[in-house]
Protein backbone atom coordinates (compact mmCIF):
# COMPACT_ATOMS: atom_id res chain seq x y z
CA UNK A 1 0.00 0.00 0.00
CA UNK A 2 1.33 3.38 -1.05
CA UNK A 3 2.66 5.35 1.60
CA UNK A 4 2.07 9.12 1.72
CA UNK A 5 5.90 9.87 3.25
CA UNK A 6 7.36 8.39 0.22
CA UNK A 7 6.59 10.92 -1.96
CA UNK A 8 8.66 13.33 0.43
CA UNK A 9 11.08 10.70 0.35
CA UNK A 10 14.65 11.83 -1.49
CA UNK A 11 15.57 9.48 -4.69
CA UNK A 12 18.93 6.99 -4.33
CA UNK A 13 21.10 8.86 -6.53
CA UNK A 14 20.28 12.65 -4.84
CA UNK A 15 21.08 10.81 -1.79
CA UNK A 16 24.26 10.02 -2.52
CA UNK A 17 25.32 12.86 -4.60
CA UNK A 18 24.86 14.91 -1.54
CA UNK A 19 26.77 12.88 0.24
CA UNK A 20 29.80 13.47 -2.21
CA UNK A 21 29.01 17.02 -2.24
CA UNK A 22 29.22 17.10 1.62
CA UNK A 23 32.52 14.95 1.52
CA UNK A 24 34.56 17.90 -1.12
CA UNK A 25 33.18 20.73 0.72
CA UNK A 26 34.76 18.71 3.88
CA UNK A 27 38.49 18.19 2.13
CA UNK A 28 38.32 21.68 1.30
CA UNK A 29 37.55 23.01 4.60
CA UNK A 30 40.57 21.02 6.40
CA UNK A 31 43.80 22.18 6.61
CA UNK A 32 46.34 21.35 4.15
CA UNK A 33 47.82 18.23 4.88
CA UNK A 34 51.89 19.07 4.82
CA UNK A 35 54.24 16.00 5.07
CA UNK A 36 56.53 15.31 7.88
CA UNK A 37 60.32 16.79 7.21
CA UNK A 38 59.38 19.14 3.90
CA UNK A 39 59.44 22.60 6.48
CA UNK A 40 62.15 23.28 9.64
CA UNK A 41 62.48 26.11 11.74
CA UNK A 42 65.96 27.73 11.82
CA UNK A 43 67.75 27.27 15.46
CA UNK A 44 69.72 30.45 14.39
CA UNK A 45 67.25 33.21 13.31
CA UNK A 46 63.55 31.62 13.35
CA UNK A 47 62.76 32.04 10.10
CA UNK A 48 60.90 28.45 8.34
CA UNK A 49 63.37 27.14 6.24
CA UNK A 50 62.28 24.52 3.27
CA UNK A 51 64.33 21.56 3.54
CA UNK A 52 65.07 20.93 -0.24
CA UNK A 53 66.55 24.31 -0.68
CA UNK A 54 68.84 23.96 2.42
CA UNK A 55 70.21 21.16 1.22
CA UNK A 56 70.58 22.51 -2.18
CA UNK A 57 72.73 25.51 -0.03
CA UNK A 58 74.82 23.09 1.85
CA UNK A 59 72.60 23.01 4.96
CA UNK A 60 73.53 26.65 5.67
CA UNK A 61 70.45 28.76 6.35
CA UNK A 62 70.08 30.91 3.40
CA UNK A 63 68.63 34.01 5.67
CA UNK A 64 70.98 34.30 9.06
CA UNK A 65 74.05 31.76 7.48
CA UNK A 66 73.66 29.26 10.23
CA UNK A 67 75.79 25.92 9.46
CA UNK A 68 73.75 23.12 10.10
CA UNK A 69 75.83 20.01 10.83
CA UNK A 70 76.67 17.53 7.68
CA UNK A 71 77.29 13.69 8.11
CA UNK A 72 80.30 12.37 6.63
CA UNK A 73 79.48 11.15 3.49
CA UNK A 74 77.90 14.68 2.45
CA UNK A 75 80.73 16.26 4.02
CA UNK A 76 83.24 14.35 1.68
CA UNK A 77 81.16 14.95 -1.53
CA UNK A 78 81.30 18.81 -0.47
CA UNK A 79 84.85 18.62 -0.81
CA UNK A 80 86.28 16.46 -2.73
CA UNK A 81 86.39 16.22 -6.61
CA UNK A 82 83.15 14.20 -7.72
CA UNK A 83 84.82 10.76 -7.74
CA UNK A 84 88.04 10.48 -6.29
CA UNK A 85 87.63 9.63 -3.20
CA UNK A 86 88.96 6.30 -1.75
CA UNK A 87 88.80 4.82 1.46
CA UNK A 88 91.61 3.22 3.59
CA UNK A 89 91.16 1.27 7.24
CA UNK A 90 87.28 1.17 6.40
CA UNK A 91 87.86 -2.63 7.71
CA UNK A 92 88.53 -1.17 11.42
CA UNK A 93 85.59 -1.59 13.89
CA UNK A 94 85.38 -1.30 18.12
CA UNK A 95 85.27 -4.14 20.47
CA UNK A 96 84.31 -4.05 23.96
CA UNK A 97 87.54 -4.01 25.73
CA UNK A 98 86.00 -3.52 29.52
CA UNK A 99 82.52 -5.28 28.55
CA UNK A 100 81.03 -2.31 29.37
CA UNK A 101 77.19 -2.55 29.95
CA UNK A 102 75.40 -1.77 26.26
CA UNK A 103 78.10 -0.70 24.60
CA UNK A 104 78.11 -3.36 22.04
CA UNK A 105 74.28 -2.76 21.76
CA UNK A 106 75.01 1.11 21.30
CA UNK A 107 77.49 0.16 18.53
CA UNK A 108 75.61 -1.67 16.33
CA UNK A 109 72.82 0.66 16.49
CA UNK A 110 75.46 3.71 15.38
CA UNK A 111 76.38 1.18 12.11
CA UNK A 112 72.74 0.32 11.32
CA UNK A 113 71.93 4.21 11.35
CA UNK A 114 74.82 5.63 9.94
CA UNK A 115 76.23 2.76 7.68
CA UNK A 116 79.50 3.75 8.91
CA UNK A 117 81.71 1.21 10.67
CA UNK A 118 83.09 3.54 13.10
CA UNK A 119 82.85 7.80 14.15
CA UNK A 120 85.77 8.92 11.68
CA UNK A 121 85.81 8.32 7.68
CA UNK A 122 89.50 8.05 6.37
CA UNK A 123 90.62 7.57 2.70
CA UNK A 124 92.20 10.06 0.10
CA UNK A 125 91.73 11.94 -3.42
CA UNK A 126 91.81 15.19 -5.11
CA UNK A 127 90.53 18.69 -4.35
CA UNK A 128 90.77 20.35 -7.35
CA UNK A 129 92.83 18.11 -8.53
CA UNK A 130 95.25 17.99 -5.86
CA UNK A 131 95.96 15.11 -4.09
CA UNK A 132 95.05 14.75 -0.30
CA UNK A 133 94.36 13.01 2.54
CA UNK A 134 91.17 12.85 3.69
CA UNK A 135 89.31 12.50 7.47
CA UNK A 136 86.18 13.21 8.52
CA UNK A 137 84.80 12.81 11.89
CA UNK A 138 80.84 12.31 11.96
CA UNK A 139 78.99 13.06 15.02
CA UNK A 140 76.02 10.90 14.22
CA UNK A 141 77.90 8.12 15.21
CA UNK A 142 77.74 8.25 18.91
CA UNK A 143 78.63 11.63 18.92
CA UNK A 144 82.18 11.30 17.23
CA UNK A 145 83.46 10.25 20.09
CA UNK A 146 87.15 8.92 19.57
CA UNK A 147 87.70 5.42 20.93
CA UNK A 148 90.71 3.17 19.91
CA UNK A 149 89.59 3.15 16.67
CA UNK A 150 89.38 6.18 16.18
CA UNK A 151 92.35 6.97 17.31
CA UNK A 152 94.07 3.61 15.48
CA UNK A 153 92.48 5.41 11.94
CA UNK A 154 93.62 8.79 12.25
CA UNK A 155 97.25 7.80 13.47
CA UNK A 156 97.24 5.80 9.84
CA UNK A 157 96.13 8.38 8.08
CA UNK A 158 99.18 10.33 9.17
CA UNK A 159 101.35 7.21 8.46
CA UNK A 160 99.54 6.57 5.02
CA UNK A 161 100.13 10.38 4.27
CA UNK A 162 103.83 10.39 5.60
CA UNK A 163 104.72 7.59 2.91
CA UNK A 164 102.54 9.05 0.30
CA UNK A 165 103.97 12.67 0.85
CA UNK A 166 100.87 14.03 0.67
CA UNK A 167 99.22 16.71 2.71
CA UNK A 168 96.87 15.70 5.27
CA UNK A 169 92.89 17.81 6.32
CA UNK A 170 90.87 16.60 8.74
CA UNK A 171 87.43 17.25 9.45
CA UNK A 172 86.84 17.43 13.37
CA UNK A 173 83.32 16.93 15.17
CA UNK A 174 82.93 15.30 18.50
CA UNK A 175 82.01 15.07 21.87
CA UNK A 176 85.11 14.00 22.97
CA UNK A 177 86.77 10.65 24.26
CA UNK A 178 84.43 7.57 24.38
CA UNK A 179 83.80 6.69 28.19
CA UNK A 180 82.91 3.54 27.35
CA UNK A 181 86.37 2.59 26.63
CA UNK A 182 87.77 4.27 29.44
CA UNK A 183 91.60 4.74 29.53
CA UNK A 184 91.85 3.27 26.18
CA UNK A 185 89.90 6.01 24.56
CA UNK A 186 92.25 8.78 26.66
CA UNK A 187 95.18 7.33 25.55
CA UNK A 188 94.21 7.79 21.60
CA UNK A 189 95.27 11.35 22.46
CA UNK A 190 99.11 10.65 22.84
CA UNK A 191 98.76 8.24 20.61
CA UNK A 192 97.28 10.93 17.48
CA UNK A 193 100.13 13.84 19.08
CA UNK A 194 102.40 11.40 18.40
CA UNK A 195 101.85 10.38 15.05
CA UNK A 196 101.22 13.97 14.09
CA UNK A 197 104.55 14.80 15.45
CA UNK A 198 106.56 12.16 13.07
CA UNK A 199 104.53 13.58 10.22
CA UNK A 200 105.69 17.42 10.94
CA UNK A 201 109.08 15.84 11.22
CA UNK A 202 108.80 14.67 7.45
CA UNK A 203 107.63 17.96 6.03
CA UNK A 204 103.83 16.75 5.64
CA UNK A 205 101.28 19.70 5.66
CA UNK A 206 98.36 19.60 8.12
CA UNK A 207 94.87 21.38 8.04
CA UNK A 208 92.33 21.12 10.18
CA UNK A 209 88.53 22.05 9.86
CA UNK A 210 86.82 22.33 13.28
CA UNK A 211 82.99 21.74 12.85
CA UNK A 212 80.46 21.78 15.22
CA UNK A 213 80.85 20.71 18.13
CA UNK A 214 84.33 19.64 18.55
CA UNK A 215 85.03 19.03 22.15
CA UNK A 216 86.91 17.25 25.12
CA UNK A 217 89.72 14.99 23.94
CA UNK A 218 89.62 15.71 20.56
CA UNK A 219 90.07 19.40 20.88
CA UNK A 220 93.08 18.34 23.69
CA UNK A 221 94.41 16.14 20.98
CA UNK A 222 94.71 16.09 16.92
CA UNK A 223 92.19 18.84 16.53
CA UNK A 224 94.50 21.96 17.48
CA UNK A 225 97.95 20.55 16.30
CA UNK A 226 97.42 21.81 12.42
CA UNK A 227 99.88 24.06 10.80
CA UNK A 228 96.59 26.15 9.96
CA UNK A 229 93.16 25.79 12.09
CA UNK A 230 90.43 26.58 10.41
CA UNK A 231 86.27 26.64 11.56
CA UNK A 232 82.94 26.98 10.06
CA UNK A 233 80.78 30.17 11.43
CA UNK A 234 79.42 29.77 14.91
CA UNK A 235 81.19 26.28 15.97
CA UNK A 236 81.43 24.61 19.45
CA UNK A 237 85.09 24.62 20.04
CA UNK A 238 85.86 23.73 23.67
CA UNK A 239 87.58 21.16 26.42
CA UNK A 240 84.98 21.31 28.90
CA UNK A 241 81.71 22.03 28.82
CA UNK A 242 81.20 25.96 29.87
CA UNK A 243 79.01 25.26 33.00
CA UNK A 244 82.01 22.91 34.09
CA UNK A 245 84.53 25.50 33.47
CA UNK A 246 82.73 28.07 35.75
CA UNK A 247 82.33 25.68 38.71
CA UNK A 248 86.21 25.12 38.72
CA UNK A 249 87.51 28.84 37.87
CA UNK A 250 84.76 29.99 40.23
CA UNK A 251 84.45 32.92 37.88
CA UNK A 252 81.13 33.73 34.99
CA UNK A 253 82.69 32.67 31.86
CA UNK A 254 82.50 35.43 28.92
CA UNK A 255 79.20 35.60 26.45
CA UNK A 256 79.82 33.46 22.92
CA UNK A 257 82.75 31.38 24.86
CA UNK A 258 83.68 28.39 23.04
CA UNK A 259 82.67 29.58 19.81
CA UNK A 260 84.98 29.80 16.76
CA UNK A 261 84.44 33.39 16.65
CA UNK A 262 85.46 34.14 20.01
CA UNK A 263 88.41 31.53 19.72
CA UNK A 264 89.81 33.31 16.15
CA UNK A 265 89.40 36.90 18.30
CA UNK A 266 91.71 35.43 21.02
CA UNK A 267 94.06 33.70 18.68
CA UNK A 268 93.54 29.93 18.63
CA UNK A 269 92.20 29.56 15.42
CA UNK A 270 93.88 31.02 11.99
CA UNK A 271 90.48 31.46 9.76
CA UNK A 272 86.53 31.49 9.79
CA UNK A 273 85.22 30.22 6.66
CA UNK A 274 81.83 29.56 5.84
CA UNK A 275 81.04 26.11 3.98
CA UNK A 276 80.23 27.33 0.25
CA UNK A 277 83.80 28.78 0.30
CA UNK A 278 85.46 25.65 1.84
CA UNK A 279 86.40 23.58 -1.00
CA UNK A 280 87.94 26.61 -2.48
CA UNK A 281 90.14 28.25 0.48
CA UNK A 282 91.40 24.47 0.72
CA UNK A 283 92.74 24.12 -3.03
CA UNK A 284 94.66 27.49 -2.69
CA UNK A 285 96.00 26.35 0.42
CA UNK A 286 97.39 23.34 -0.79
CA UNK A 287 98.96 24.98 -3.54
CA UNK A 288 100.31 27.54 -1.70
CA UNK A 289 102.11 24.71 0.07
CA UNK A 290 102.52 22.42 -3.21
């Protein structure tokens, strides 16, 4: 029997082409949907930085020139002639020589994120076509800390460079000696002085590029022992930490201490240069000292 509410009753296909209607109005309504990691906002000045073009500017902020930090592998491709690059001691890896609780566990998580096999990168090849040794410290890796072998690596590279008579430049960034290690890791200190010594006593050429941070043993160590020092703008340079360094002077410690501005003002570092100019103030260097 006919029903008189059917004939207020909507057909199927008005039904459902409301519903559609009601579904764009919805999507357009919403706020645009913006993938994870496309946007960042710059730690030095604030402003909302597009990730594609900061890589495409070296990870430097285009607007207040802050150096954001660069793994090893883009480090290497920054400076070195597309190419040329070759590894040496990539073979060396840490053990656990006081079966330290997690350590082993902490290591193989550092290889599976970094695909490195240890916190310093050493090989050689050309920067503008000049031969060189290369090593690069990458704080990804446990925070570059220097370990035996770390310390084992960069004391060949000296020795590989000695008998190549090649000039050596080495990339520092690191938290300092690895605690896990304990005296082992301190003792990678003498250990890199020394082998830096027998290659100034052969004439070698070294250059060193503090990064940020580049701390603790390091900086006590291989870091500040190059014929010329050179830093990228606004760079942790330091031994201690600075709230550390107050408690034992007993004295407030000056603004921007520890930075590679304040360190080049006082004398402990030759040159500031920022990263696009790197590559460059390096070739002219080594030909200066061909």
């Amino acid at each position: 029997m006919f029903k008189i509410k059917q004939i207020f009753k909507k057909p199927r296909y008005l039904v459902l082409e409301q519903n559609k209607l009601q579904a764009t109005q919805g999507e357009e309504n919403d706020p645009p949907s913006i993938p994870n990691g496309l946007w960042k906002k710059c730690v030095g000045c604030g402003e909302t930085i597009y990730n594609k073009e900061l890589c495409q500017h070296n990870k430097v902020c285009i607007s207040c020139g802050h150096h954001y930090r660069l793994n090893a592998g883009e480090r290497i491709e920054l400076i070195m002639d597309t190419g040329t690059f070759k590894g040496i001691n990539s073979h060396l890896t840490s053990v656990n020589p006081l079966a330290f609780n997690g350590y082993d566990h902490k290591l193989t998580a550092s290889k599976d994120r970094t695909e490195l096999s240890e916190a310093v990168v050493t090989g050689y090849g050309k920067i503008h076509g000049k031969d060189t040794v290369l090593a690069v410290m990458d704080s990804n890796f446990m925070m570059g800390s220097m370990g035996s072998v770390v310390g084992e690596k960069i004391a060949r590279t000296f020795e590989f460079a000695t008998s190549k008579q090649m000039p050596v430049i080495i990339f520092t960034a690191s938290g300092g000696a690895r605690m896990q290690e304990g005296m082992f890791s301190l003792m990678q200190m003498a250990k890199t002085s020394a082998a830096i010594a027998r290659y100034d006593k052969a004439g070698g050429l070294y250059i060193t590029v503090l990064t940020d941070p580049t701390t603790g043993g390091v900086t006590a160590s291989f870091a500040m022992l190059g014929d010329i020092i050179l830093a990228e703008p606004g760079a942790l340079i330091g031994f201690a930490g600075k709230r550390v360094g107050e408690q034992t002077i007993k004295q407030k410690l000056p603004e921007g201490f520890q930075t590679a501005e304040f360190l080049l003002e006082h004398g402990f570092i030759d040159k500031i240069v920022a990263r696009n100019h790197l590559k460059l103030t390096l070739s002219r260097l080594l030909k200066l000292h061909n």
